[in-house]
C-alpha atoms as a PDB file:
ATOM      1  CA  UNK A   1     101.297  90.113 103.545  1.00  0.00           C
ATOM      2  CA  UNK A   2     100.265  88.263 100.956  1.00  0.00           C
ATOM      3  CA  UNK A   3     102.513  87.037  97.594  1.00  0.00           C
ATOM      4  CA  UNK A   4     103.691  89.212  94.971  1.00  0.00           C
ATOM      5  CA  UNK A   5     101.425  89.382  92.250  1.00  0.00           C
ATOM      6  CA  UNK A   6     102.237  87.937  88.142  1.00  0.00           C
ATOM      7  CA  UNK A   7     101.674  90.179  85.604  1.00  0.00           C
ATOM      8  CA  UNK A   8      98.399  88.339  83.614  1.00  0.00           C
ATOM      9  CA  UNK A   9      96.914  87.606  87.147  1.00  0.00           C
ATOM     10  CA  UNK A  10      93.444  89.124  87.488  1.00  0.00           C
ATOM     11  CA  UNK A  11      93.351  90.425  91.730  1.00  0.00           C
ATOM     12  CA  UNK A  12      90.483  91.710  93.548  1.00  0.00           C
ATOM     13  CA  UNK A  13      91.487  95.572  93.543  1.00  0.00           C
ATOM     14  CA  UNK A  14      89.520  99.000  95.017  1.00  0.00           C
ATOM     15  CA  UNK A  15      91.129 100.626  91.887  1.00  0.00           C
ATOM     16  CA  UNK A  16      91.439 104.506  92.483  1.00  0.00           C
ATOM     17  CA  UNK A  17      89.474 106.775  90.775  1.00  0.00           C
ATOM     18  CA  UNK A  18      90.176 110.325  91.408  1.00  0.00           C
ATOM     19  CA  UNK A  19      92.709 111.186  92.915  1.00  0.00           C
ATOM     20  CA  UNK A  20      94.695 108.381  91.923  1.00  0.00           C
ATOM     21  CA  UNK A  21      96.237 107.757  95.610  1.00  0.00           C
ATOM     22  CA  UNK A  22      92.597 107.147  97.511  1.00  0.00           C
ATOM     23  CA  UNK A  23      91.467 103.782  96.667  1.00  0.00           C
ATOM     24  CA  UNK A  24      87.994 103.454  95.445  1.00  0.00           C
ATOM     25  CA  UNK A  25      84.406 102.592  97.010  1.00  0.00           C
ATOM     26  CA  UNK A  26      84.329  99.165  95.885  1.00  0.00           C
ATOM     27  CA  UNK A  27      86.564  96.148  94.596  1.00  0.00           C
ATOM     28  CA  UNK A  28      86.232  95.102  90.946  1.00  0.00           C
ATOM     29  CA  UNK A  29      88.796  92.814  88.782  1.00  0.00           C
ATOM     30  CA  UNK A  30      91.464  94.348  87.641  1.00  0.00           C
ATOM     31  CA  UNK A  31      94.179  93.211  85.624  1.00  0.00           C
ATOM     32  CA  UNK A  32      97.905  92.865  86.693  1.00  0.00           C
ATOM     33  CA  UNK A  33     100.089  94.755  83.979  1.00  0.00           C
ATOM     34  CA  UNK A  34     103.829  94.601  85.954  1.00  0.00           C
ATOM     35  CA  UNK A  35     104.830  94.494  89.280  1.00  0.00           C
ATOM     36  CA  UNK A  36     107.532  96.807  90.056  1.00  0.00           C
ATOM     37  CA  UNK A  37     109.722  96.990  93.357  1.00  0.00           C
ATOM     38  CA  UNK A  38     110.900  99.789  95.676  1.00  0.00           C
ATOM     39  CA  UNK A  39     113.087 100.670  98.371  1.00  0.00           C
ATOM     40  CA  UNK A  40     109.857 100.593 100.465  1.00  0.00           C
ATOM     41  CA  UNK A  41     108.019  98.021  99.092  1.00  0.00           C
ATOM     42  CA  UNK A  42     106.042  96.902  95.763  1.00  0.00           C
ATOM     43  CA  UNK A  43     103.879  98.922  93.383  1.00  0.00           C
ATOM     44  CA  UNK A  44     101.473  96.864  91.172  1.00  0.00           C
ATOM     45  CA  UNK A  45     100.227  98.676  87.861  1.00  0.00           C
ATOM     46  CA  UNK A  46      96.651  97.498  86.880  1.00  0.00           C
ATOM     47  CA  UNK A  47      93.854  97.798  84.069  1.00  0.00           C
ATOM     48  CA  UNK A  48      90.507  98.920  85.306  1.00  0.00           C
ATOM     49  CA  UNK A  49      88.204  96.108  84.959  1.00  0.00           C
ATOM     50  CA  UNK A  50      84.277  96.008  84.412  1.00  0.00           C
ATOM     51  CA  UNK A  51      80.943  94.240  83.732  1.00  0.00           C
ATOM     52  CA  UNK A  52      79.128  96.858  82.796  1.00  0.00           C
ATOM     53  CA  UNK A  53      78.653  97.429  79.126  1.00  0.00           C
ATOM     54  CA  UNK A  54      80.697  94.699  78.024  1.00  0.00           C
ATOM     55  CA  UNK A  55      78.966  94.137  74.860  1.00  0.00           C
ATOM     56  CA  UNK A  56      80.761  97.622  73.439  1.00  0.00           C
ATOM     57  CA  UNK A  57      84.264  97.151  73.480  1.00  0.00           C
ATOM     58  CA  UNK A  58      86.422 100.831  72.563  1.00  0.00           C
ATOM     59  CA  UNK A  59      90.198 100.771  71.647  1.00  0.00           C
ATOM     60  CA  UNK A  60      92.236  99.645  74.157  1.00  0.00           C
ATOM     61  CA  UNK A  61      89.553  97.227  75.344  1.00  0.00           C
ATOM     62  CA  UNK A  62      88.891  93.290  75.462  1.00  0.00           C
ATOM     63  CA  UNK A  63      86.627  91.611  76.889  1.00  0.00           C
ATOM     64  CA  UNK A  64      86.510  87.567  78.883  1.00  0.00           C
ATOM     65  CA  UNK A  65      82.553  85.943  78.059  1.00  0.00           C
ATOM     66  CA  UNK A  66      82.099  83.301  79.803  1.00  0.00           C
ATOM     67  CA  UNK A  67      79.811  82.409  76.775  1.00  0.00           C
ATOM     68  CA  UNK A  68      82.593  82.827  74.603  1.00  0.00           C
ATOM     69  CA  UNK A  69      85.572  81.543  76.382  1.00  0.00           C
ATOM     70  CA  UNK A  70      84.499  79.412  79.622  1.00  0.00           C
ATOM     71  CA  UNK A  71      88.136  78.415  79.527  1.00  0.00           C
ATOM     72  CA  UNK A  72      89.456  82.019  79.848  1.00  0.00           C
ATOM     73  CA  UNK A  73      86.356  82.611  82.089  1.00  0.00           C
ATOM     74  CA  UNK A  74      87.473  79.952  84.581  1.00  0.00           C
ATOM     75  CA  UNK A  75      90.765  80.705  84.541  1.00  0.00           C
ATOM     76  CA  UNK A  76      90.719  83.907  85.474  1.00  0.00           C
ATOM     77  CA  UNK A  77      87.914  83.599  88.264  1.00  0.00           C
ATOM     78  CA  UNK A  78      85.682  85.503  86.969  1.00  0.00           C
ATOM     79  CA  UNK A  79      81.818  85.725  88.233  1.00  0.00           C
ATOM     80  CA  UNK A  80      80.543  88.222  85.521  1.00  0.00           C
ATOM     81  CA  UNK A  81      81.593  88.671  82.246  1.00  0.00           C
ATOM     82  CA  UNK A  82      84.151  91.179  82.534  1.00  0.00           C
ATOM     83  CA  UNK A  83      85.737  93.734  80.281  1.00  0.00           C
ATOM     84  CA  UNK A  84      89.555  95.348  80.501  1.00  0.00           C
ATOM     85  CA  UNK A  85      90.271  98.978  79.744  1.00  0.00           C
ATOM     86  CA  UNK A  86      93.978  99.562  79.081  1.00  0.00           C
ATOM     87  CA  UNK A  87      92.928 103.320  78.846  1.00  0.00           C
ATOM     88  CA  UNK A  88      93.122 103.167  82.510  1.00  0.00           C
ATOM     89  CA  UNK A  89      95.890 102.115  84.108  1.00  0.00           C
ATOM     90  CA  UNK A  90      97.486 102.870  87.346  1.00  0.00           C
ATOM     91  CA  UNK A  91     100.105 101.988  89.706  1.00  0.00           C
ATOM     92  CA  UNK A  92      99.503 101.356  93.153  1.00  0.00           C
ATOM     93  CA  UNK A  93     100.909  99.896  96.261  1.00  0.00           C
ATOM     94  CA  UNK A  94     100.948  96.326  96.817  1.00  0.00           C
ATOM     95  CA  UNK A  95      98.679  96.284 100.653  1.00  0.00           C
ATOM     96  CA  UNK A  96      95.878  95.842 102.070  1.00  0.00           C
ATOM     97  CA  UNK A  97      94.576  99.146 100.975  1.00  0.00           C
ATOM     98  CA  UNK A  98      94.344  99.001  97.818  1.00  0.00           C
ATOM     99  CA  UNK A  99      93.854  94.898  97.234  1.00  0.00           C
ATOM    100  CA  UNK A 100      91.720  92.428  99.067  1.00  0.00           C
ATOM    101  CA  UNK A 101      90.783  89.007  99.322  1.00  0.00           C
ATOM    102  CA  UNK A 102      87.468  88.682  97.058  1.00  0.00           C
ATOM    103  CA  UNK A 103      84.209  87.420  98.577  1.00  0.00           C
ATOM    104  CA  UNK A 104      84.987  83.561  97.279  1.00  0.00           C
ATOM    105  CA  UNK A 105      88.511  83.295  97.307  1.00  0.00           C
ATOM    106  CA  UNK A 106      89.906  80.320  95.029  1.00  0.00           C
ATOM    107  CA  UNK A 107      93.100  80.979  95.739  1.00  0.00           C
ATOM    108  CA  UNK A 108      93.177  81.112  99.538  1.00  0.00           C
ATOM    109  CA  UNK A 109      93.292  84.021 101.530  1.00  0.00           C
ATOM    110  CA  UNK A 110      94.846  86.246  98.624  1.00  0.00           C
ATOM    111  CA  UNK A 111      93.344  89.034  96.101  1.00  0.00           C
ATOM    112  CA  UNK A 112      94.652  86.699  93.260  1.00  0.00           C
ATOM    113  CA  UNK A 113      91.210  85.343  91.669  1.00  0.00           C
ATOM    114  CA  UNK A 114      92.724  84.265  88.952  1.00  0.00           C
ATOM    115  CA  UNK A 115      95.205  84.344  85.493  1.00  0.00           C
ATOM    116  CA  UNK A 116      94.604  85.486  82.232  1.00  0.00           C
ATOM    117  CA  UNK A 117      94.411  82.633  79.721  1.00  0.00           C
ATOM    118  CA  UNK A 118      97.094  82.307  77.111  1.00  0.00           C
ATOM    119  CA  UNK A 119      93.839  81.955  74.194  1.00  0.00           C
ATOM    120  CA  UNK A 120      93.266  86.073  75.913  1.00  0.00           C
ATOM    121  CA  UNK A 121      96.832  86.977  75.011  1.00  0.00           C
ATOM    122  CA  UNK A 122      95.656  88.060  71.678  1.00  0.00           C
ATOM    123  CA  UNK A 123      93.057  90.357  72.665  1.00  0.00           C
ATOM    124  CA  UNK A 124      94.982  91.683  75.249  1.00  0.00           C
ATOM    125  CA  UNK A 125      98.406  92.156  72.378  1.00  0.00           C
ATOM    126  CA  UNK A 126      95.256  93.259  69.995  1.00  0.00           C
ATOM    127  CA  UNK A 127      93.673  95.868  72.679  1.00  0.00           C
ATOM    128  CA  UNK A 128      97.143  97.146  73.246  1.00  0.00           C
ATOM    129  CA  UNK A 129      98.112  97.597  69.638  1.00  0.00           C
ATOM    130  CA  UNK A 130      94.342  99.347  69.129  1.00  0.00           C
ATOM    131  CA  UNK A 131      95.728 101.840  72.134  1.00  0.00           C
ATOM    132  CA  UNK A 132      98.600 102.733  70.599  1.00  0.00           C
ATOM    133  CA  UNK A 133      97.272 103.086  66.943  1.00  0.00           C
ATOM    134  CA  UNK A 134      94.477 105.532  68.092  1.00  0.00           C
ATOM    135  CA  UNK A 135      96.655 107.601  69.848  1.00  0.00           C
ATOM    136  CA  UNK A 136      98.320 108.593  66.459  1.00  0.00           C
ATOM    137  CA  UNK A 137      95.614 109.090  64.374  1.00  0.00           C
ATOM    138  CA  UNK A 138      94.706 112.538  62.877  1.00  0.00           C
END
């Protein structure tokens, strides 16, 4: 088995869509929120990643450019620009069924493709704080 995740690492996840315990069609980026561990093992919780419509950012989103931030780009092994939704979130069991090594692995034979730059800390804290804000709003 591979090594315990960080939380700010961006791993190679089949994020579950519905329901939550069936891991979905295909891999994408996903970001590590906490790592949490179990009697029986680890559970990772992770924000959805995307490249679609990364241009329109909602609350609780950010977004790593590579035109904007090759930096942050790099660092967090990116190969399309890439947007994360803090919306959704979920936890899931650190294995092989729910994480994989990515097509290109940079980091050997793990689904770690990378860390979240400390210049993205902002939009992440902003993102967060946009979450939380719109959720009390009348």
């Amino acid at each position: 088995m591979w090594e315990l995740p960080n939380p700010g690492d961006v791993v190679w996840c089949h994020f579950p869509q519905r329901p939550r315990d069936i891991p979905g069609p295909k891999p994408r980026p996903s970001l590590v929120i906490s790592v949490t561990e179990y009697e029986d093992g680890h559970t990772v919780k992770v924000a959805y990643g995307t490249s679609q419509k990364v241009d329109r950012l909602n609350a609780g989103e950010f977004a790593i450019r590579k035109a904007e931030n090759k930096t942050a780009y790099e660092v967090a092994g990116l190969s399309y620009d890439t947007k994360f939704d803090l919306r959704y979130m979920v936890e899931v069991p650190w294995n092989e069924i729910f994480f994989s090594v990515p097509p290109n692995p940079s980091h050997g034979q793990t689904p770690k493709l990378g860390s979240l730059h400390i210049g993205m800390h902002r939009a992440l804290n902003a993102a967060a704080q946009a979450l939380t804000s719109s959720r009390f709003n009348v």
